[in-house]
C-alpha atoms as a PDB file:
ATOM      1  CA  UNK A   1      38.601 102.767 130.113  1.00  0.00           C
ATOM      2  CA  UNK A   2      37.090 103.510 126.887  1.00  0.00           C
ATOM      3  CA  UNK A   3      40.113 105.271 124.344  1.00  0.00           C
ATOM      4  CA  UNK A   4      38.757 108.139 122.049  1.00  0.00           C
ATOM      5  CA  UNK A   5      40.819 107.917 119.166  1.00  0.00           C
ATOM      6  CA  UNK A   6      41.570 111.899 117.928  1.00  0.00           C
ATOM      7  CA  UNK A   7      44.191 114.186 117.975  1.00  0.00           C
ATOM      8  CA  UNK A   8      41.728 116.607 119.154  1.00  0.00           C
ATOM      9  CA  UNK A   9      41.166 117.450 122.425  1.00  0.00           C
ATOM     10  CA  UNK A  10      38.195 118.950 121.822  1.00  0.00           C
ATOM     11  CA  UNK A  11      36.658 116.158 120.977  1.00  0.00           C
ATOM     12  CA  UNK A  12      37.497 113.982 124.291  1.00  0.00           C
ATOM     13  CA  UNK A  13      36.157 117.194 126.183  1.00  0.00           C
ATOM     14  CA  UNK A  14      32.790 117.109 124.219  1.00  0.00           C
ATOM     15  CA  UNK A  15      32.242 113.009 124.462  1.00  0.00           C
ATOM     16  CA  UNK A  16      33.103 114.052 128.638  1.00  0.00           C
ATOM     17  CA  UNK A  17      29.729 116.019 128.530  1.00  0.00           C
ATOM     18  CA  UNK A  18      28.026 112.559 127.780  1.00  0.00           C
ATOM     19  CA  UNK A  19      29.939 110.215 129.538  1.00  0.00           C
ATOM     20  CA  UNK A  20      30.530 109.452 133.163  1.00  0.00           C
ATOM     21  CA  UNK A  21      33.585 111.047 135.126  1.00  0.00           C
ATOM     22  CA  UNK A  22      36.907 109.677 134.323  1.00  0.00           C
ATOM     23  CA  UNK A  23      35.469 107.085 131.585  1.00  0.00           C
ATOM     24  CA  UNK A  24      37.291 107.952 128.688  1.00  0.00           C
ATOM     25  CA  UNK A  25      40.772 109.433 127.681  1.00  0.00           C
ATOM     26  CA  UNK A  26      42.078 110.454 124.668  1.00  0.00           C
ATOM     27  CA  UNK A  27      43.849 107.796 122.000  1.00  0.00           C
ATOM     28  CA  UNK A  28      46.928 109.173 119.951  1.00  0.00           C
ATOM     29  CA  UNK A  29      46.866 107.289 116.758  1.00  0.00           C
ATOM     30  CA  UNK A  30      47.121 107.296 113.308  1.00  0.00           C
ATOM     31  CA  UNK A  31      44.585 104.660 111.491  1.00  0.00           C
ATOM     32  CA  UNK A  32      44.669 103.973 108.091  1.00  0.00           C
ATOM     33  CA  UNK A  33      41.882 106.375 106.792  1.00  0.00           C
ATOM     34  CA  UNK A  34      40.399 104.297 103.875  1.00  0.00           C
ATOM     35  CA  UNK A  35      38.961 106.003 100.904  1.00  0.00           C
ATOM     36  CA  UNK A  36      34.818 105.268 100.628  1.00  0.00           C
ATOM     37  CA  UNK A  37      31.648 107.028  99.117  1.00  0.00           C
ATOM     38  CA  UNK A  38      30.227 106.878 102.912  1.00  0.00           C
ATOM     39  CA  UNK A  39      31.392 107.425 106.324  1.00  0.00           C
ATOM     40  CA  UNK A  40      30.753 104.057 107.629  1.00  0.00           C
ATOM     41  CA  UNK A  41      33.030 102.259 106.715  1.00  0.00           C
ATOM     42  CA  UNK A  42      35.739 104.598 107.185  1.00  0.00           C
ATOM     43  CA  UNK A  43      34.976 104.925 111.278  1.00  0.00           C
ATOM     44  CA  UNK A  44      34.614 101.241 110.912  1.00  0.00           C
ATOM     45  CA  UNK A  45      37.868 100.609 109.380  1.00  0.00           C
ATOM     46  CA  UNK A  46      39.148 102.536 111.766  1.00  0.00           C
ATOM     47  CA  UNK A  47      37.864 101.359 114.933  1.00  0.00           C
ATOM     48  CA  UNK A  48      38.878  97.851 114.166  1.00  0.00           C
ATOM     49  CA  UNK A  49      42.566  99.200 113.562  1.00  0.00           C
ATOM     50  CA  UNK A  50      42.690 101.115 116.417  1.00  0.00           C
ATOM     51  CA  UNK A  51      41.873  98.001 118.711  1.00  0.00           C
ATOM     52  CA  UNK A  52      44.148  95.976 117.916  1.00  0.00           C
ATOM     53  CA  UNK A  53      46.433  98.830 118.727  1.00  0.00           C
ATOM     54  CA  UNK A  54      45.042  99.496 121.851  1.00  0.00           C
ATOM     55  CA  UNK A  55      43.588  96.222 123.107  1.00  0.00           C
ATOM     56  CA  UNK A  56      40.842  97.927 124.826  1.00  0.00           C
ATOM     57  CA  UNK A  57      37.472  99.498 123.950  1.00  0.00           C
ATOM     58  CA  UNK A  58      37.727 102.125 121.236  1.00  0.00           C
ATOM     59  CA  UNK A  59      35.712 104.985 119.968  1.00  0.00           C
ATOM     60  CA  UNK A  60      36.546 106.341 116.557  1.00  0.00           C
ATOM     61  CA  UNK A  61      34.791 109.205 114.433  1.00  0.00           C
ATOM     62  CA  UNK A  62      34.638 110.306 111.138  1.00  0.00           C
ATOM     63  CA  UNK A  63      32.880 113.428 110.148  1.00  0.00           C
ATOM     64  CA  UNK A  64      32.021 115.526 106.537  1.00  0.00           C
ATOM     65  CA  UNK A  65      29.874 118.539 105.418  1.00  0.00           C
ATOM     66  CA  UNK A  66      27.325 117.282 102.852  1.00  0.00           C
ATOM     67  CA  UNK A  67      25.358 119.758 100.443  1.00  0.00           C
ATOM     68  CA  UNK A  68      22.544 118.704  98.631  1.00  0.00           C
ATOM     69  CA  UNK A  69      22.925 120.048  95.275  1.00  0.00           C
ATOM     70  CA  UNK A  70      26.586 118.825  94.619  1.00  0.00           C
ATOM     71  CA  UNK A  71      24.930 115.352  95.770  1.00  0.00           C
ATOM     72  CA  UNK A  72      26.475 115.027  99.064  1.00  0.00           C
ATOM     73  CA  UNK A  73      30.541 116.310  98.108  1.00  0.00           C
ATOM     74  CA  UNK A  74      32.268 116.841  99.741  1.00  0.00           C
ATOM     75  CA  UNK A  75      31.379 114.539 102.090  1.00  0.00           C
ATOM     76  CA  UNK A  76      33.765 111.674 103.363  1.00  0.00           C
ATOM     77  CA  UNK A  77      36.084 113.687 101.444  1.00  0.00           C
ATOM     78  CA  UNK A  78      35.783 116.684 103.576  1.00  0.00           C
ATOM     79  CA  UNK A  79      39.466 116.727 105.016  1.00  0.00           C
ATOM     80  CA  UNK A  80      40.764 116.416 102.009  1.00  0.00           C
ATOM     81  CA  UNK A  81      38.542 119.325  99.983  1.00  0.00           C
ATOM     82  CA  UNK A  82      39.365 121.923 102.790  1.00  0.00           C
ATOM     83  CA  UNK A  83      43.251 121.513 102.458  1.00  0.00           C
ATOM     84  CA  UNK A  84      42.856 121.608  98.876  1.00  0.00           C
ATOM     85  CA  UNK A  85      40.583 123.751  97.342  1.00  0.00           C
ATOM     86  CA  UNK A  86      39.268 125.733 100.804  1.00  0.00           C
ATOM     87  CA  UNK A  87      36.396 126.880 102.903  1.00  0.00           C
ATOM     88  CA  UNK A  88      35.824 129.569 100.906  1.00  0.00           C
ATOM     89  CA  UNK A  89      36.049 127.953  97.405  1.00  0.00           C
ATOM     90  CA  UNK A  90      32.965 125.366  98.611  1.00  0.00           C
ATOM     91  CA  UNK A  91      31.366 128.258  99.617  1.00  0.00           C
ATOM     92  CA  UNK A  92      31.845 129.796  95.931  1.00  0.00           C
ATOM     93  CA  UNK A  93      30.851 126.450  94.104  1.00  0.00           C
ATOM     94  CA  UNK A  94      27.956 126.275  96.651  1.00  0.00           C
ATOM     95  CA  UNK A  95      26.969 129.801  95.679  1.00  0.00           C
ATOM     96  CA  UNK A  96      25.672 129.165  92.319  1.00  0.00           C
ATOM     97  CA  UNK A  97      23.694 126.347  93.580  1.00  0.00           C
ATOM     98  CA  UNK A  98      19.299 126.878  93.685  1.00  0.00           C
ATOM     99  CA  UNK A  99      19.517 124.154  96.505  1.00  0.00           C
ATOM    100  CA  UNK A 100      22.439 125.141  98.744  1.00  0.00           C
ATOM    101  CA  UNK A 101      21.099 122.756 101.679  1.00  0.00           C
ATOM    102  CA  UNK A 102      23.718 120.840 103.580  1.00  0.00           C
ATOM    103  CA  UNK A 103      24.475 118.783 106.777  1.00  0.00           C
ATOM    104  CA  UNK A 104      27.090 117.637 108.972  1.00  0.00           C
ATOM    105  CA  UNK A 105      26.976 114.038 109.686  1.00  0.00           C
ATOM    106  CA  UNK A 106      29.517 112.135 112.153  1.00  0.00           C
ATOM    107  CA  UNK A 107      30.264 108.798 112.464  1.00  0.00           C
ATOM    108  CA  UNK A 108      31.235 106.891 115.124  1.00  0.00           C
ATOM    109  CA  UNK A 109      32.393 103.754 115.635  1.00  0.00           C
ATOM    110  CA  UNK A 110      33.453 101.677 118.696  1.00  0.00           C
ATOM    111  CA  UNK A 111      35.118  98.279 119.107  1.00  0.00           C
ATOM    112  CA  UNK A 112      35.714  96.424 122.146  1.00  0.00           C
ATOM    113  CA  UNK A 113      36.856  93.111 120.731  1.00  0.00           C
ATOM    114  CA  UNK A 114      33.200  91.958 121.585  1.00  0.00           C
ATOM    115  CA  UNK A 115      30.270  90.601 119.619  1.00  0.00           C
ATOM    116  CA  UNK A 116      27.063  92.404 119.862  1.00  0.00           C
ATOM    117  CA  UNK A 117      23.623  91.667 120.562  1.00  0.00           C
ATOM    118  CA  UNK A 118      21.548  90.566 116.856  1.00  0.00           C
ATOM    119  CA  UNK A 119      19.046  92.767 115.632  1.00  0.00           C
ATOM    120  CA  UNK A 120      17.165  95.971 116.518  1.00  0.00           C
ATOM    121  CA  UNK A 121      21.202  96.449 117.801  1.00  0.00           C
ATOM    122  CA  UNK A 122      22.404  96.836 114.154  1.00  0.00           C
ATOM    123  CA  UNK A 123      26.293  96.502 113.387  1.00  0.00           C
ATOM    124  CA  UNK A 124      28.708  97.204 110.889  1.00  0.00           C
ATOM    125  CA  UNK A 125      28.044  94.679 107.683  1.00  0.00           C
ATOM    126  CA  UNK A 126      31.440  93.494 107.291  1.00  0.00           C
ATOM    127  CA  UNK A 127      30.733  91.391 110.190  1.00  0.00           C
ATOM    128  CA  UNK A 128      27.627  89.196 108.860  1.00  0.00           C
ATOM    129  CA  UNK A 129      30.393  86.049 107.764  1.00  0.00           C
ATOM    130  CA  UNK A 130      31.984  86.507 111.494  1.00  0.00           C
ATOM    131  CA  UNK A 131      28.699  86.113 112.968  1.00  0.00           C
ATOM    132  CA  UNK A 132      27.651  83.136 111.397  1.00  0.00           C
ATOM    133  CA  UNK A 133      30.671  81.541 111.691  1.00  0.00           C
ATOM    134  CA  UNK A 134      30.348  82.214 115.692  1.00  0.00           C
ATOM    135  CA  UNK A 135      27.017  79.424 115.371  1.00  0.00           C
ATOM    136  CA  UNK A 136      23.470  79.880 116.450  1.00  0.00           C
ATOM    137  CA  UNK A 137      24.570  81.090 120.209  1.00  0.00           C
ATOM    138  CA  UNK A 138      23.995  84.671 119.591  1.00  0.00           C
ATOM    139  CA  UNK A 139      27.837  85.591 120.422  1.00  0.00           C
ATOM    140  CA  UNK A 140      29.543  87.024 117.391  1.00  0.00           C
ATOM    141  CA  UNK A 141      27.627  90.067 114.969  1.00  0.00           C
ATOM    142  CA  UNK A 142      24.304  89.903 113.621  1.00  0.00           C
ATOM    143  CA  UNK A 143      22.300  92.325 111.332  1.00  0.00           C
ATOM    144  CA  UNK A 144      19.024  92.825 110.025  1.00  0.00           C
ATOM    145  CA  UNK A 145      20.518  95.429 107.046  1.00  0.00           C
ATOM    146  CA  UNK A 146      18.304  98.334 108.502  1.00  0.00           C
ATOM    147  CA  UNK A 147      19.568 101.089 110.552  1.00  0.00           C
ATOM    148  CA  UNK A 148      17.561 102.481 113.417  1.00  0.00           C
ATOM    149  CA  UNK A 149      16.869 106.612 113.999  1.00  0.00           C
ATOM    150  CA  UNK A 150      15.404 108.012 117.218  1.00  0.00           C
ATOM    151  CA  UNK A 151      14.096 110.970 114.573  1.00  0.00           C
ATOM    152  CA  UNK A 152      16.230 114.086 115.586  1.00  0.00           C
ATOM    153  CA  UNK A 153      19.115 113.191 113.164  1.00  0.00           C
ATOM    154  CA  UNK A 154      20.809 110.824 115.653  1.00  0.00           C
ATOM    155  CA  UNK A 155      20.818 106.951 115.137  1.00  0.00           C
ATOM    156  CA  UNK A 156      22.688 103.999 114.657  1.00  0.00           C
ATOM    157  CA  UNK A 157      23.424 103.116 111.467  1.00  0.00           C
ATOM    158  CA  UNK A 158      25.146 100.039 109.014  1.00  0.00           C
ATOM    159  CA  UNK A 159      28.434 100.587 107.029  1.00  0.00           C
ATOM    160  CA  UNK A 160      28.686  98.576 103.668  1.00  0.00           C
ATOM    161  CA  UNK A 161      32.178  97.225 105.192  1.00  0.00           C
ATOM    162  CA  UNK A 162      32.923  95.361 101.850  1.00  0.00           C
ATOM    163  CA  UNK A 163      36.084  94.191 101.487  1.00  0.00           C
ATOM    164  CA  UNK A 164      36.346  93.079 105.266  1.00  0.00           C
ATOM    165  CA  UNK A 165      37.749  89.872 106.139  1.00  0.00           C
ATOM    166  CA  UNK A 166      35.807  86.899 107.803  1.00  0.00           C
ATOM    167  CA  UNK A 167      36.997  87.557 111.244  1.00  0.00           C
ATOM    168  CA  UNK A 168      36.355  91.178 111.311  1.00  0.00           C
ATOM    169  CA  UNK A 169      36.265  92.376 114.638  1.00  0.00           C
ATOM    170  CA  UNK A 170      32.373  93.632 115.167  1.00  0.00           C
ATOM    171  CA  UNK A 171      31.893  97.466 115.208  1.00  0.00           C
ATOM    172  CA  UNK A 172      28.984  99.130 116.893  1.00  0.00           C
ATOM    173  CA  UNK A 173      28.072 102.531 114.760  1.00  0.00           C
ATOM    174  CA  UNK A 174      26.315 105.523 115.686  1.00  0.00           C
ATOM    175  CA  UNK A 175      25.299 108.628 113.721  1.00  0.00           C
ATOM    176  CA  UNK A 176      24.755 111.793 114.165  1.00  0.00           C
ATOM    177  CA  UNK A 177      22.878 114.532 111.604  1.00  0.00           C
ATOM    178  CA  UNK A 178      22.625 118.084 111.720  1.00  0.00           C
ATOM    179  CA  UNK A 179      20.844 120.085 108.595  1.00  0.00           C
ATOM    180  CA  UNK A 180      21.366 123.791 107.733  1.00  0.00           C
ATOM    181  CA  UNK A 181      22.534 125.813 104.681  1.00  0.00           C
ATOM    182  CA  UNK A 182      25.876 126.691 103.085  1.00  0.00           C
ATOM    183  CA  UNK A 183      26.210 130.734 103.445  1.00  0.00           C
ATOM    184  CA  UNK A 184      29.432 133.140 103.115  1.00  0.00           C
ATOM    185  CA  UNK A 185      31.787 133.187 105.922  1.00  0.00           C
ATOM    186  CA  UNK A 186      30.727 134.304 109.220  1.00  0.00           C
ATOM    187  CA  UNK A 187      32.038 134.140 112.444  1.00  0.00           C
ATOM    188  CA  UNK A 188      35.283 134.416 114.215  1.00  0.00           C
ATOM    189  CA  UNK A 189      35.117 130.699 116.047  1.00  0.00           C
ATOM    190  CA  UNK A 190      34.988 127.088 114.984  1.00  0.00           C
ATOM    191  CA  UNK A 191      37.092 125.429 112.584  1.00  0.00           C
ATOM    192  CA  UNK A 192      37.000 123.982 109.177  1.00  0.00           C
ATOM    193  CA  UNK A 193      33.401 124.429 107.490  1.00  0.00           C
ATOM    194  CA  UNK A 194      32.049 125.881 110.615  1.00  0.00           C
ATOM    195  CA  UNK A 195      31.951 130.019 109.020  1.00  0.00           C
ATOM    196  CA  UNK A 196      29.870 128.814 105.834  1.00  0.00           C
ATOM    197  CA  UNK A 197      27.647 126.381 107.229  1.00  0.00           C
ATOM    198  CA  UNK A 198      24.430 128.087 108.997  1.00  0.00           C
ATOM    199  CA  UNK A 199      22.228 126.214 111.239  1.00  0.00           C
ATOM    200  CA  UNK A 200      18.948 128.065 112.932  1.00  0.00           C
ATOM    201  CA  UNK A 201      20.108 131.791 111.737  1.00  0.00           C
ATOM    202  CA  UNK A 202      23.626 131.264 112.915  1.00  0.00           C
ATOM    203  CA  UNK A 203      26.773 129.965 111.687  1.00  0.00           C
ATOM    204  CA  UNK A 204      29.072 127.078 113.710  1.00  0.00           C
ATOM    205  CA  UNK A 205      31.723 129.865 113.361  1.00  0.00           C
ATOM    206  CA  UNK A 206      28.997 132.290 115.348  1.00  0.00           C
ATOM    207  CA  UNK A 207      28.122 129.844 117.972  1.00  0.00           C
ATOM    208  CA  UNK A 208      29.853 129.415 121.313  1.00  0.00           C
ATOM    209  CA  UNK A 209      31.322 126.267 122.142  1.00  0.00           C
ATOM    210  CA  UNK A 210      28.428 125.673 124.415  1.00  0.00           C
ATOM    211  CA  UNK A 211      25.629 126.450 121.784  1.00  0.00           C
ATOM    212  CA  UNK A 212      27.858 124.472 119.295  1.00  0.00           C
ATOM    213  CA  UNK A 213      28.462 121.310 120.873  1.00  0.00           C
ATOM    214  CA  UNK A 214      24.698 121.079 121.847  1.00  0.00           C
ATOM    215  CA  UNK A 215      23.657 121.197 118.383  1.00  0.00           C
ATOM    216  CA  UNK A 216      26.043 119.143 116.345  1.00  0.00           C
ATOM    217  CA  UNK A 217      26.506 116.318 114.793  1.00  0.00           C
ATOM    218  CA  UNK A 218      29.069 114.728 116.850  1.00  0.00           C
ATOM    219  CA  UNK A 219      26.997 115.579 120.379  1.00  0.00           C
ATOM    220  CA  UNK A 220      24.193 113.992 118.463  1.00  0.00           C
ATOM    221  CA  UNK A 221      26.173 110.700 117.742  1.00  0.00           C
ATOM    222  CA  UNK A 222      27.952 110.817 121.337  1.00  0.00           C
ATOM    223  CA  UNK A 223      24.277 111.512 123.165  1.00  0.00           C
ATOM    224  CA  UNK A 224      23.195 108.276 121.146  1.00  0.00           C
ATOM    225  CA  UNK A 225      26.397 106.200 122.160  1.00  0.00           C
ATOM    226  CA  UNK A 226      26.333 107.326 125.629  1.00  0.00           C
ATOM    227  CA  UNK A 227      22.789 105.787 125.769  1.00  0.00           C
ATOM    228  CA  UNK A 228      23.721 102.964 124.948  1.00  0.00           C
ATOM    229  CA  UNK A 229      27.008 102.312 126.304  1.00  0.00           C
ATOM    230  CA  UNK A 230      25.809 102.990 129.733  1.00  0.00           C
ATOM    231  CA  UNK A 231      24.002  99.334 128.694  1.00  0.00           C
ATOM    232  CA  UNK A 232      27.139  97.735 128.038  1.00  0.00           C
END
């Protein structure tokens, strides 16, 4: 059974539209969120935690709304921006902007205890002392420091993961990307950044859940990881 870690339901319901029947459940718990300049190693971080809580296969995301001209904030720090300064105060700082260009981008980041197979298969860096400790037998992590992109935003993708121990538990990560524009509120639905963040003429906030989850960024990472998990 593969354990999505969120306090969201939402979320298990939208990995369900990749995944097969029954396959994965939802994961109360509360990992240490590390504070990073990327979202890598955060869902990394995470995933590794959340194992060793668990003791079986873990998915774990971590998501942000990234605009161009305030070079990427607020990024990793997204959670944290909206239940300080707002929606609606990004939107104002975002207003004066020539380039108001953004994206969401989602992590994810799964750990089954596992090593994974060396390169195109690219893993989380932290792991690179693991996997040469584990010898020349292929068992373990190995990397090739590129990340992979099937060129519609989604791809897998390597965390910096510095500050990782030796025997880091290997973590496979996916990403998902999708671009738009930061506009003034509109739209009733969604959550956080969804009313100022406009993708194809329409807010997340003016999208039905339908519409929604087939463009974003998390059903971009969680169509990637369902690919390859069905491998696994």
């Amino acid at each position: 059974m593969l354990r999505y870690v969120t306090t969201n339901p939402g979320k298990v319901r939208e990995a369900e539209r990749y995944l097969p029947d029954g396959s994965v459940e939802r994961l109360d718990f509360d990992y240490t969120e590390i504070q990073a300049d990327g979202l890598g190693p955060i869902a990394a971080r995470g995933a590794r935690e959340a194992y060793r809580h668990a003791g079986e296969p873990v998915l774990v995301d971590d998501a942000g709304l990234f605009v161009e001209g305030l070079d990427g904030f607020p990024g990793p720090y997204s959670s944290y921006v909206e239940e300080t300064l707002g929606v609606e105060r990004v939107h104002e700082i975002a207003a004066g902007l020539d380039d108001r260009r953004a994206a969401f981008r989602c992590t994810l980041g799964y750990c089954d205890g596992e090593g994974f197979a060396a390169s195109p298969d690219p893993v989380d860096r932290g792991d690179r002392d693991a996997a040469a400790a584990a010898g020349p037998d292929g068992e373990g992590v190995a990397d090739d420091g590129a990340g992979e992109s099937d060129g519609d935003g989604a791809g897998e993708s390597n965390a910096d993961g510095a500050g990782e121990s030796t025997d880091a538990l290997p973590v496979k990560l996916f990403e998902g990307y999708v671009p738009g524009r930061i506009v003034a509120p509109r739209g009733d639905g969604g959550f956080g950044y969804d009313p100022i963040f406009e993708h194809d003429g329409e807010t997340f906030a003016e999208m039905d859940t339908d519409r929604k989850n087939a463009v974003s960024h998390r059903g971009r990472a969680l169509e990637k990881f369902a690919e390859w998990y069905a491998d696994r």
